[in-house]
Every structure is written in C-alpha cells, then in structure tokens.
Protein backbone atom coordinates (compact mmCIF):
# COMPACT_ATOMS: atom_id res chain seq x y z
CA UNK A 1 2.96 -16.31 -2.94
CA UNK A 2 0.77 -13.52 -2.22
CA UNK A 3 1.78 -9.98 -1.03
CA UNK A 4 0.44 -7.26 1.07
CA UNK A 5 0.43 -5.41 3.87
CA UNK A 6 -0.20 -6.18 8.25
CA UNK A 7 -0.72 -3.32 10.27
CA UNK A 8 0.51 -4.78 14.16
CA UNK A 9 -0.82 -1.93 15.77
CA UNK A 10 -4.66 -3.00 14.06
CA UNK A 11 -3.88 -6.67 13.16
CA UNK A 12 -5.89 -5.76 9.66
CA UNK A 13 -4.26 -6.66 6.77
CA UNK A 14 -4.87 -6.18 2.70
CA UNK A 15 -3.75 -8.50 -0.26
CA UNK A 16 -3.46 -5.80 -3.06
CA UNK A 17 -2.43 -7.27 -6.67
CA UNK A 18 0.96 -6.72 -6.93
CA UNK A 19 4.47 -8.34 -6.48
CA UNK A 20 5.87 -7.39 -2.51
CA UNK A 21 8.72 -5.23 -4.43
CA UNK A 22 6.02 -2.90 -5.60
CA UNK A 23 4.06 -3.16 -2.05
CA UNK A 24 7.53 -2.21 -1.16
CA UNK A 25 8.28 0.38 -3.13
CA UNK A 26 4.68 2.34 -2.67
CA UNK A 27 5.34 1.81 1.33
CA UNK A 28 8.47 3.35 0.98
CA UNK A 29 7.31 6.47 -1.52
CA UNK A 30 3.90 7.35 -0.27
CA UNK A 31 4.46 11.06 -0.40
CA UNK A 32 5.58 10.47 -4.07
CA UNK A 33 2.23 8.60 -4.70
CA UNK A 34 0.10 11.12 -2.61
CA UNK A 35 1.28 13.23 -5.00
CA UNK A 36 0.69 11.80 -8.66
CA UNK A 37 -2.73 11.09 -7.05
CA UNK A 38 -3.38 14.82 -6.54
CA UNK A 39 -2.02 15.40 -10.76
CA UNK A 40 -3.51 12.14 -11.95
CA UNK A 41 -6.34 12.76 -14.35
CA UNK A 42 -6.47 9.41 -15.03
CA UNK A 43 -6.28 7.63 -11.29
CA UNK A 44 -4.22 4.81 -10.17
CA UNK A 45 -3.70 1.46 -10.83
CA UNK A 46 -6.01 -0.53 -8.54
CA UNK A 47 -4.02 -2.00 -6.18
CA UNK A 48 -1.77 1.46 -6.14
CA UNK A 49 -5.48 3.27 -5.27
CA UNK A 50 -6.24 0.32 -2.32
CA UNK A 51 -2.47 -0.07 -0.92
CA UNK A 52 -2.74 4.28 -1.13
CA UNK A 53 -5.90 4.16 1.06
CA UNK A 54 -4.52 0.97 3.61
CA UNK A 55 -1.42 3.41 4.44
CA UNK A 56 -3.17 6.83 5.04
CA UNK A 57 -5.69 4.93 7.41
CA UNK A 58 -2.63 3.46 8.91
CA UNK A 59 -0.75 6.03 8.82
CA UNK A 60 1.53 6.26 12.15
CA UNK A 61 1.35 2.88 12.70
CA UNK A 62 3.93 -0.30 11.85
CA UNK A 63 2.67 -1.55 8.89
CA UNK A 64 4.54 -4.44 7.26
CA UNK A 65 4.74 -5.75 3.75
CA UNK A 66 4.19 -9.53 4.28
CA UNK A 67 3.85 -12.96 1.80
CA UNK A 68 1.49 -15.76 2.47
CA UNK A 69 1.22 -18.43 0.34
C-alpha cells in the first residue's frame, strides 16, 4: 500500500515516499518541521521537503493521510 495525503477542500492529492505513520507524524508536527527546515543546512529528506510544501499550500484546509493500494 501506498501513502499520502487528500486535501477534500482541493480534491489534490500527493503520494510522498514514506510509510502513512511518518505522513502521520509530519501532519501532526508541521511547526516542528517548519522549523528544522529554517536550521537545516543540509535540507530534508525528499518526501519530508514535498509532504512540507503539500501542507503549507494546504494549509487551513482538511487534509487527510490516506492508503491506496
């Protein structure tokens, strides 16, 4: 199965590569992330960067962290 996240309000969705529980757990600690991100010399992992950039666009909307398979 594949994770990532649905925004309802857009209907737009991303399939980052990474396990829901980490979708999950960036979803959940954005402001923590935003944060590394601004001390980060050396970036983000990928799908941290991509799942970072779905959930500021998307930011007071419902976004979901979904499976397909």
């Amino acid at each position: 199965m594949t994770a990532g996240y649905f925004c309802e309000d857009c209907e737009v969705s991303i399939w980052p590569a990474a396990p829901r529980s980490e979708l999950a757990w960036l979803k959940d600690r954005i402001h923590v992330v935003r944060e590394v991100t601004r001390h980060s010399q050396g970036g983000l992992d990928i799908w941290m960067a991509d799942g970072l950039t779905f959930l500021e666009e998307h930011r007071d909307h419902s976004v979901l962290v979904v499976t397909k398979s």
